[in-house]
C-alpha atoms as a PDB file:
ATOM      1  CA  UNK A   1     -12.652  -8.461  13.096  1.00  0.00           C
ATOM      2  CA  UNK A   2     -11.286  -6.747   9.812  1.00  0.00           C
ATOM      3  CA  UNK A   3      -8.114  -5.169  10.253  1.00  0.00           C
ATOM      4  CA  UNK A   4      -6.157  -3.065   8.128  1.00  0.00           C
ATOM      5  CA  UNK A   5      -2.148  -3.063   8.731  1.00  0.00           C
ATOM      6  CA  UNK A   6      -1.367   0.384   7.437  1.00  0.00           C
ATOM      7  CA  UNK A   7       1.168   2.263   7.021  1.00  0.00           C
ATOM      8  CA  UNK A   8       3.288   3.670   3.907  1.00  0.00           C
ATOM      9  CA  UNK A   9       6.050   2.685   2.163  1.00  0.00           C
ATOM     10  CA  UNK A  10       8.924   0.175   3.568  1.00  0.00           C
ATOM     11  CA  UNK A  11       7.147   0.469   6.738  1.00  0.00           C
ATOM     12  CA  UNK A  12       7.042  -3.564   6.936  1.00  0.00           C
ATOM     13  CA  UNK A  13       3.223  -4.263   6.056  1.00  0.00           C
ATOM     14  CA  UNK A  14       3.471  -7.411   3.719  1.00  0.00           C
ATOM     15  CA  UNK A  15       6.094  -9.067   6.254  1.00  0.00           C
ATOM     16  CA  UNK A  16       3.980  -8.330   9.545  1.00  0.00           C
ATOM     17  CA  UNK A  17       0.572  -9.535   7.750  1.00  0.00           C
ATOM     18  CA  UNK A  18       2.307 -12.643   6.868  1.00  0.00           C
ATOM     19  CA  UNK A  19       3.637 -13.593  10.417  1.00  0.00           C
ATOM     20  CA  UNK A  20       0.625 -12.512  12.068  1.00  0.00           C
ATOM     21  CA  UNK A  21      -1.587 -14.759   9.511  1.00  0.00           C
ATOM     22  CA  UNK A  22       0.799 -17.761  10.153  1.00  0.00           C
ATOM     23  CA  UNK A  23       1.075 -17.588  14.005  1.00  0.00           C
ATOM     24  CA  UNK A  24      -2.761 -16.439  14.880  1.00  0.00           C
ATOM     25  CA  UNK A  25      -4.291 -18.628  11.931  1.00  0.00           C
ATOM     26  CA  UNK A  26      -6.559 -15.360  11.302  1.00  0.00           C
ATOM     27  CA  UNK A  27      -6.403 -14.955   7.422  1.00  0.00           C
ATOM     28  CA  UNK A  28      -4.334 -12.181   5.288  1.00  0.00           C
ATOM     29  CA  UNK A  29      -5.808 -10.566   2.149  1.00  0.00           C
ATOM     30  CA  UNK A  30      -4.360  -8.129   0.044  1.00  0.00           C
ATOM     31  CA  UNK A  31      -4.272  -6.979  -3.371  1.00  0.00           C
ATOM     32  CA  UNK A  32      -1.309  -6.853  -6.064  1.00  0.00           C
ATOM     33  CA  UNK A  33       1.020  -4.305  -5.792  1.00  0.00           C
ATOM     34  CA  UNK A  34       1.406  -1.271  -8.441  1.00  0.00           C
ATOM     35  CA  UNK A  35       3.963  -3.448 -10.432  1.00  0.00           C
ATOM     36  CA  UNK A  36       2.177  -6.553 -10.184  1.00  0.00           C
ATOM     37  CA  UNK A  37      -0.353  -4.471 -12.096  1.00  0.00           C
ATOM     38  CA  UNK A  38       1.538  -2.343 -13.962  1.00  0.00           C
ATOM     39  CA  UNK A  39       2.267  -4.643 -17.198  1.00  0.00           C
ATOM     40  CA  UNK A  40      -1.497  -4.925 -17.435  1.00  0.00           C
ATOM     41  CA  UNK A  41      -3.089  -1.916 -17.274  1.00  0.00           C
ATOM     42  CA  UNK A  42      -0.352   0.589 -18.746  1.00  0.00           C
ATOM     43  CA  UNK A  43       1.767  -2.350 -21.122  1.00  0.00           C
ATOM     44  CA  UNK A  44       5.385  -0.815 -21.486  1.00  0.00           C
ATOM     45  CA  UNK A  45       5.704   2.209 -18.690  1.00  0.00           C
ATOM     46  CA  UNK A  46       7.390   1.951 -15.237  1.00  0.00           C
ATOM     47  CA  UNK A  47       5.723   3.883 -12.855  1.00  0.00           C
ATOM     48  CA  UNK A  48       7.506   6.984 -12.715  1.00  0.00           C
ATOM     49  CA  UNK A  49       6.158   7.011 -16.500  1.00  0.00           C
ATOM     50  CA  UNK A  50       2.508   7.149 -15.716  1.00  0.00           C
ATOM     51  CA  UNK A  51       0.773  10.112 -16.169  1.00  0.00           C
ATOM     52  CA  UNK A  52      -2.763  10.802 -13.877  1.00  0.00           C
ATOM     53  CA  UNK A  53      -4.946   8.985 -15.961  1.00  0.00           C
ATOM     54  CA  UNK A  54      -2.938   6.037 -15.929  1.00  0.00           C
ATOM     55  CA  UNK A  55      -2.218   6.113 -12.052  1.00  0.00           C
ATOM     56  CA  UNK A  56      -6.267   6.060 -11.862  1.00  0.00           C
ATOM     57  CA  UNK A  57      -6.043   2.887 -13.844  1.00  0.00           C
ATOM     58  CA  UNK A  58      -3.549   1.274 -11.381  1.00  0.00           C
ATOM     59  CA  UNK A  59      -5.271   2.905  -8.614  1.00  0.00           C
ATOM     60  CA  UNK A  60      -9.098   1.524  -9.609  1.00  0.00           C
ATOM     61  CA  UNK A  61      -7.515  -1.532 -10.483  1.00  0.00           C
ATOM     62  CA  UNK A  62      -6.232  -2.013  -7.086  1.00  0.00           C
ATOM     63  CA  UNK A  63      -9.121  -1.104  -5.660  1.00  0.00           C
ATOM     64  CA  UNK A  64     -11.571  -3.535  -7.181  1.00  0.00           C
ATOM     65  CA  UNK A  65      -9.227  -6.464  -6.441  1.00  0.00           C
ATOM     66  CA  UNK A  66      -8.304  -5.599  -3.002  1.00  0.00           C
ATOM     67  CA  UNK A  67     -12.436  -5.346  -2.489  1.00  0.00           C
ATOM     68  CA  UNK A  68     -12.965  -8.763  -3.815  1.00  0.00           C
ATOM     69  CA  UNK A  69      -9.917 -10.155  -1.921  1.00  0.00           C
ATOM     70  CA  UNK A  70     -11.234  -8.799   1.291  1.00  0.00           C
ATOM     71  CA  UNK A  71     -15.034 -10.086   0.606  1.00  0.00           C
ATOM     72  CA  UNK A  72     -13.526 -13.600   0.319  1.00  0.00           C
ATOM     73  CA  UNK A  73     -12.012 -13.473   3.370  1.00  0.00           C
ATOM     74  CA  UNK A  74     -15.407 -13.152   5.260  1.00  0.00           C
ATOM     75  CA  UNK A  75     -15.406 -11.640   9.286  1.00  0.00           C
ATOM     76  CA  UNK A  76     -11.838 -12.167  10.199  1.00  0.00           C
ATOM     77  CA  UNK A  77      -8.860 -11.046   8.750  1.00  0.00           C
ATOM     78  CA  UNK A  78      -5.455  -8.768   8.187  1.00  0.00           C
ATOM     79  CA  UNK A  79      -5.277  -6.527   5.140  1.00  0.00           C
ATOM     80  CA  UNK A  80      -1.871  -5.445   4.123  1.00  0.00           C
ATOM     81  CA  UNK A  81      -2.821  -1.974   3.768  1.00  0.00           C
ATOM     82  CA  UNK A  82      -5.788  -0.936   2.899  1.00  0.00           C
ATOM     83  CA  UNK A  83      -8.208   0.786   0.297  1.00  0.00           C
ATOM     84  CA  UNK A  84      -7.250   4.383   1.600  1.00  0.00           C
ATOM     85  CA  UNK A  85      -3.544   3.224   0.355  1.00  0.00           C
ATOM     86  CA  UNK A  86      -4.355   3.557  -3.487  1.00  0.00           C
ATOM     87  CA  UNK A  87      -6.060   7.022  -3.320  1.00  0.00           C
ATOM     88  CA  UNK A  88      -3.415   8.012  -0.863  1.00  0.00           C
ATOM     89  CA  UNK A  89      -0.776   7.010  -3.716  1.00  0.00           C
ATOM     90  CA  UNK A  90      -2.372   8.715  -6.027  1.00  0.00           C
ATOM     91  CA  UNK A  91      -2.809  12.231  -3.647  1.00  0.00           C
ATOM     92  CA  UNK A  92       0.294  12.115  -2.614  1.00  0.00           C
ATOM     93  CA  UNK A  93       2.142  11.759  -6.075  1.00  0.00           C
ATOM     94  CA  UNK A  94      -0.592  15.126  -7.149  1.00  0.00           C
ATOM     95  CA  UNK A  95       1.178  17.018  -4.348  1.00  0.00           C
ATOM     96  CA  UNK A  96       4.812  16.129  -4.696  1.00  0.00           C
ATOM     97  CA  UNK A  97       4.611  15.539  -8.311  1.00  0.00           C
ATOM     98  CA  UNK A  98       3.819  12.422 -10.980  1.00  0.00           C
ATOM     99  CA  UNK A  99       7.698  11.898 -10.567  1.00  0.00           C
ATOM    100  CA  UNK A 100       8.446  12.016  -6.674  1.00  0.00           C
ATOM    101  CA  UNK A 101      12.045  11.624  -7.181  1.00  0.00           C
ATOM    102  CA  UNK A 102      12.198  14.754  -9.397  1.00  0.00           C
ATOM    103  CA  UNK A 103      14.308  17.736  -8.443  1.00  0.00           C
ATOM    104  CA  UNK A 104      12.577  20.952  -7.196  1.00  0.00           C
ATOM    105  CA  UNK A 105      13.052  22.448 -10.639  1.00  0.00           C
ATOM    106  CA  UNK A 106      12.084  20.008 -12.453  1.00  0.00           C
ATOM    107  CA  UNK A 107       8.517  19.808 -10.299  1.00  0.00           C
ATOM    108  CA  UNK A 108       8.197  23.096 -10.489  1.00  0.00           C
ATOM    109  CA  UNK A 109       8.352  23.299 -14.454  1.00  0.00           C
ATOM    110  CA  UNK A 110       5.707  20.625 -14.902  1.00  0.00           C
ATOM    111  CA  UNK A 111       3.298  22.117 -12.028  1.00  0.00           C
ATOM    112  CA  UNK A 112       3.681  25.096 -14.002  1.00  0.00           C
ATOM    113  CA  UNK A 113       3.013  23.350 -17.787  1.00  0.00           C
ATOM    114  CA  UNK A 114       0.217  21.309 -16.011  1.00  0.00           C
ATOM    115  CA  UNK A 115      -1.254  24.084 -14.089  1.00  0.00           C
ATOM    116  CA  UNK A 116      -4.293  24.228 -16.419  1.00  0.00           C
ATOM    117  CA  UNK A 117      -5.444  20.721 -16.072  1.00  0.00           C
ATOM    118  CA  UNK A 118      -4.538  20.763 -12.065  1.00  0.00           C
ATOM    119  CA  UNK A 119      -7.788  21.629 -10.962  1.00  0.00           C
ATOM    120  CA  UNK A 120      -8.890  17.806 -13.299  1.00  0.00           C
ATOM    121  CA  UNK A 121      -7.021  15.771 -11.738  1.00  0.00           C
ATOM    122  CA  UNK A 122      -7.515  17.305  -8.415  1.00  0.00           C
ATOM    123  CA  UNK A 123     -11.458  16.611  -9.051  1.00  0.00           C
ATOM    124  CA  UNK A 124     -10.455  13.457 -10.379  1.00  0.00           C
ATOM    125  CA  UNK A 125      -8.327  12.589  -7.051  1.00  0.00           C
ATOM    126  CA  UNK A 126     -11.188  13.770  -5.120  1.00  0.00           C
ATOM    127  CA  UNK A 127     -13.444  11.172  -6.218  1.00  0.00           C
ATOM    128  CA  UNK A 128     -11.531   8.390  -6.002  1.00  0.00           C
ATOM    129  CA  UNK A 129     -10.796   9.003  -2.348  1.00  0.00           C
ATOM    130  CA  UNK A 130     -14.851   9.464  -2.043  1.00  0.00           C
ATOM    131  CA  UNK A 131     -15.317   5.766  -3.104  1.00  0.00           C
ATOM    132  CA  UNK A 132     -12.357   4.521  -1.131  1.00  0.00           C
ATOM    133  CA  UNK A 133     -12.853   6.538   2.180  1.00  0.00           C
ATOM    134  CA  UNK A 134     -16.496   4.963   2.111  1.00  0.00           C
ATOM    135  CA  UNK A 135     -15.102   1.637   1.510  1.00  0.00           C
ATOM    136  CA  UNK A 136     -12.707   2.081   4.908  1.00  0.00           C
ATOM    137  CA  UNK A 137     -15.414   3.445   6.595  1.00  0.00           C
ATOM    138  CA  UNK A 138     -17.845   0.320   6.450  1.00  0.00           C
ATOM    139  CA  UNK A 139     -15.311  -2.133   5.806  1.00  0.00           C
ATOM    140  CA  UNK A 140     -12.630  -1.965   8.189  1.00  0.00           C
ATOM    141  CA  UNK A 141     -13.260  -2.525  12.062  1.00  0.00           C
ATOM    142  CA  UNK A 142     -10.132  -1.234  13.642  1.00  0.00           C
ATOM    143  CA  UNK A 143      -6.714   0.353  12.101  1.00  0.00           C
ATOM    144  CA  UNK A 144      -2.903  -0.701  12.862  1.00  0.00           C
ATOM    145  CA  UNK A 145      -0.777   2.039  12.033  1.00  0.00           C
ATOM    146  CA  UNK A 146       3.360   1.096  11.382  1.00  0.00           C
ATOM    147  CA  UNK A 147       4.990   4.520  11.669  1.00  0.00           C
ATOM    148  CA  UNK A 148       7.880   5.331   9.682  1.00  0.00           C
ATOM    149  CA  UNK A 149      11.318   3.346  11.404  1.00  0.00           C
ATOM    150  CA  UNK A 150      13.053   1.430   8.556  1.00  0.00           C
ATOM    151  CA  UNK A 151      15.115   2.697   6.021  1.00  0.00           C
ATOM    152  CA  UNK A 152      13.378   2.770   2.556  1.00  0.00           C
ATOM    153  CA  UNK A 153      13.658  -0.423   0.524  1.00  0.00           C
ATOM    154  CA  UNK A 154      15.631   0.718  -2.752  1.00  0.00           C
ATOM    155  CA  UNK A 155      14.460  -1.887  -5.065  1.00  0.00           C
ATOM    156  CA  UNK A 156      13.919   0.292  -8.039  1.00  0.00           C
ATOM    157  CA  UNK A 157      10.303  -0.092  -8.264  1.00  0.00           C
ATOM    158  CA  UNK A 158       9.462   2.691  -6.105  1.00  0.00           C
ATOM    159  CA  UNK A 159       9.374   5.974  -7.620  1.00  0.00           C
ATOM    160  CA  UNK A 160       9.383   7.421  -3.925  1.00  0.00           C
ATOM    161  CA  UNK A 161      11.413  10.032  -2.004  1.00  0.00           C
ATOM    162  CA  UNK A 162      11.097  10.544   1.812  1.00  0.00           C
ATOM    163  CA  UNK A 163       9.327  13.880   1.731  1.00  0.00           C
ATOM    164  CA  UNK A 164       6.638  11.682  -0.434  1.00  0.00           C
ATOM    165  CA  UNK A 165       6.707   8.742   2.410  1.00  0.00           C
ATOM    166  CA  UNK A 166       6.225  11.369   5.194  1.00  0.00           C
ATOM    167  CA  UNK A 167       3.290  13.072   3.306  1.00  0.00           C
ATOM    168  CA  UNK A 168       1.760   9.589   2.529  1.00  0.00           C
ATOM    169  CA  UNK A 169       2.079   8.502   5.856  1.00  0.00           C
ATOM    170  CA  UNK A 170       0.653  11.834   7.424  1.00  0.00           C
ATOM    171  CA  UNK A 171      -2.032  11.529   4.901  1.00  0.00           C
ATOM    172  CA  UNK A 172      -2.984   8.180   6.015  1.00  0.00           C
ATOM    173  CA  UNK A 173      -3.307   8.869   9.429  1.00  0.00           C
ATOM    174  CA  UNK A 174      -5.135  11.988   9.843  1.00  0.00           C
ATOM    175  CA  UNK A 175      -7.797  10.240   7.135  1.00  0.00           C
ATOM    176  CA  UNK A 176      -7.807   7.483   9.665  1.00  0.00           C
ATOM    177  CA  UNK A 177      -8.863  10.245  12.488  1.00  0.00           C
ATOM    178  CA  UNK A 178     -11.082  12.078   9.980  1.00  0.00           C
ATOM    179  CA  UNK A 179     -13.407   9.018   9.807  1.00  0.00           C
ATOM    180  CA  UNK A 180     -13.387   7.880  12.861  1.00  0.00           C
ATOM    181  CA  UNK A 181     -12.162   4.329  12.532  1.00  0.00           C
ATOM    182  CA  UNK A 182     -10.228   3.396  15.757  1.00  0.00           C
ATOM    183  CA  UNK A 183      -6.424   2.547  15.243  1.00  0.00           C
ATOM    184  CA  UNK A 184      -3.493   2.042  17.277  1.00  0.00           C
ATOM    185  CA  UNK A 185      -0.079   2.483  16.564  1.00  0.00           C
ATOM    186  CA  UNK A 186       2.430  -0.477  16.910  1.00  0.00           C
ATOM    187  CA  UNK A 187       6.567   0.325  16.395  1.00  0.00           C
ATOM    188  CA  UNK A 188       9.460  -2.141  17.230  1.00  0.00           C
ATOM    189  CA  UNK A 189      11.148  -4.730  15.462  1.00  0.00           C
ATOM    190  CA  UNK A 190       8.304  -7.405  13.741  1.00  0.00           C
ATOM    191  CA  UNK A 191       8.921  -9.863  16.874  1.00  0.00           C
ATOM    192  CA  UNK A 192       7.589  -6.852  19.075  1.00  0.00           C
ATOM    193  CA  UNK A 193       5.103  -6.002  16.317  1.00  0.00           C
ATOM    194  CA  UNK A 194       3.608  -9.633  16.252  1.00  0.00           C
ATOM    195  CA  UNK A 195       3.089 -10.103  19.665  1.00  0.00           C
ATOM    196  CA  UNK A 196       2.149  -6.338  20.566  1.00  0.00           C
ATOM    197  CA  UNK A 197      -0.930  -6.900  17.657  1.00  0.00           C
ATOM    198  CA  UNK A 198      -1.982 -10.391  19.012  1.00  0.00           C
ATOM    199  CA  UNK A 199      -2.226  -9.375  22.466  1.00  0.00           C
ATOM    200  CA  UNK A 200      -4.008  -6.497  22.046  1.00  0.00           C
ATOM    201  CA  UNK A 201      -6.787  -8.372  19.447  1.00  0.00           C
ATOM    202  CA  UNK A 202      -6.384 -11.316  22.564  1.00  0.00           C
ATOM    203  CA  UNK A 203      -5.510 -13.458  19.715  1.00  0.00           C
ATOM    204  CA  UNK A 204      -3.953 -16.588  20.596  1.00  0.00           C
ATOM    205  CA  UNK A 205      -0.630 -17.990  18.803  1.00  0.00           C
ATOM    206  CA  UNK A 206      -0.967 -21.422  17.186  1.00  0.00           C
ATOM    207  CA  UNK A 207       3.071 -20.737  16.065  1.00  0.00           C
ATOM    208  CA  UNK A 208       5.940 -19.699  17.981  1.00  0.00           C
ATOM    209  CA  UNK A 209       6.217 -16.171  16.891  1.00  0.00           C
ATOM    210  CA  UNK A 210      10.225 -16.345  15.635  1.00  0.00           C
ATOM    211  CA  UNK A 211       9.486 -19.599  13.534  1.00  0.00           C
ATOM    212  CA  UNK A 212       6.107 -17.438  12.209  1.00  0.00           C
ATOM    213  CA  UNK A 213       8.627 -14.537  11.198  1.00  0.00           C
ATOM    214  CA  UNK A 214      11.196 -16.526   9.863  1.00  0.00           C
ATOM    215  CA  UNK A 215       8.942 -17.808   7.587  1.00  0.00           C
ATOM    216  CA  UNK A 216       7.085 -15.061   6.517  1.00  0.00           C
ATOM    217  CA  UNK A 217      10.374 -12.980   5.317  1.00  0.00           C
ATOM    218  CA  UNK A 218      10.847 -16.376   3.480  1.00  0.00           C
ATOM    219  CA  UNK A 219       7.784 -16.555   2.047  1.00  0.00           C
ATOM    220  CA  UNK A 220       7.882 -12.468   1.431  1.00  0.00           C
ATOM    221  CA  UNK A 221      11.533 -12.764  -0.373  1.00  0.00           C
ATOM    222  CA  UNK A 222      10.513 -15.717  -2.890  1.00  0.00           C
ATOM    223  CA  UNK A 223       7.257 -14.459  -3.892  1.00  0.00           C
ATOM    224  CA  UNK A 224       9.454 -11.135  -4.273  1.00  0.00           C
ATOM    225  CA  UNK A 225      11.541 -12.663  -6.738  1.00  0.00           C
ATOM    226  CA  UNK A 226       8.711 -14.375  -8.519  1.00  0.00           C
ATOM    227  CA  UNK A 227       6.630 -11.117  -8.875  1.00  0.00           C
ATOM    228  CA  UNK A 228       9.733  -9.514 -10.787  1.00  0.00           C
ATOM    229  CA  UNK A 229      10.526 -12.721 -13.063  1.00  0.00           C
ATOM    230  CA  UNK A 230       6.966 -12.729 -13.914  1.00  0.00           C
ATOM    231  CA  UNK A 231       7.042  -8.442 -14.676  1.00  0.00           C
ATOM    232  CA  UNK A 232      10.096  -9.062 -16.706  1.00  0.00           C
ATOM    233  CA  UNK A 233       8.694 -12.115 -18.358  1.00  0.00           C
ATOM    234  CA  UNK A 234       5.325  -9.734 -19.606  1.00  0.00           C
ATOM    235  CA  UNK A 235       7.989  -6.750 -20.795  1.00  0.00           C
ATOM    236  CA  UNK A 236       9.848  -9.370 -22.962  1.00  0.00           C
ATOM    237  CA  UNK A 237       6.814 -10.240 -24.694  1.00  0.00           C
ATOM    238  CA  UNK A 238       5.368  -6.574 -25.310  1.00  0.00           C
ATOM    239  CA  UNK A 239       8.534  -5.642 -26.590  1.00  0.00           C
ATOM    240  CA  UNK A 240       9.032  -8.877 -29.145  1.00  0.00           C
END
């Protein structure tokens, strides 16, 4: 039983995968997020920075870790997200632009100054989603989709508009359906969530679902806080 929780941004992934690892006992894998990365593989850029090469970087990155992650993890467990989630980033910022939050004019003077190299990256895109698509394909046994119902999280890390959430999370889906993994799709609040996900796996609950959630946003919040001490920590010192 490998099961991706998928869905795209603000869409409640990390918090679910953590309440459904502490109340069913069934173990969570993921890999580091973007920023987690980020002071690593491109030293001194946010993300909105990046240019396609360097999103490949983050996006391979990913990848490899989120593989390993999952292979430790054996038979049984929850992914946050899954390995269609970096090529999807990667897509989806090609369509609606390196910068999502840029203004239609301002996309539509780089499309036109990177118009010669389109066709690339588009290759380069391509094969990325190749590798990852094969990955999903033999890796993951069933799909949870979380469709778009929360508000997206401004943190300032997420160089994301709603028109690119909706075209990640359309994108997600319909590769779902294209290689015919079998997914449902769960809504609701995270108590509804939980329990919706655990009955239909017939997974029983070693913790009371509310004490599970309470401390998975706990858990989700101080590792939050952690991640961006940590980023903050690694720009100090490239910048001394």
């Amino acid at each position: 039983m490998k099961i991706a929780i998928s869905g795209t941004y603000s869409t409640g992934k990390t918090t679910l995968t953590e309440a459904l690892a502490i109340a069913t006992q069934v173990p969570r894998t993921q890999a580091r997020t973007m920023r987690e990365i980020l002071p690593d593989a491109v030293p001194g850029k946010t993300l909105e920075q990046c240019n396609t090469a360097e999103l490949l970087n983050l996006g391979l990155s990913r990848l490899s870790e989120r593989v390993v992650n999952e292979e430790r993890c054996g038979d049984r467990f929850f992914s946050d997200g899954s390995c269609l989630h970096e090529w999807v980033y990667g897509a989806a910022r090609l369509e609606t632009g390196i910068n999502p939050n840029d203004s239609d004019l301002v996309l539509a003077m780089k499309r036109l100054i990177g118009k010669p190299y389109a066709s690339i990256h588009r290759g380069y895109i391509d094969a990325f989603g190749n590798v990852a698509k094969r990955h999903a394909k033999k890796t993951y046994s069933k799909f949870v989709h979380l469709p778009i119902e929360f508000d997206l999280v401004e943190d300032g890390h997420r160089p994301v508009s709603e028109s690119f959430r909706t075209l990640s999370n359309d994108l997600l889906l319909s590769t779902v359906k294209e290689l015919n993994i079998p997914y449902i799709t769960v809504g609701g609040d995270l108590r509804h969530r939980l329990i919706t996900i655990a009955e239909h796996f017939e997974l029983p609950l070693y913790v009371d679902p509310d004490e599970a959630i309470e401390k998975a946003v706990n858990k989700v919040k101080a590792e939050a806080i952690e991640i961006e001490n940590h980023r903050l920590s690694v720009l100090a010192t490239q910048q001394a």
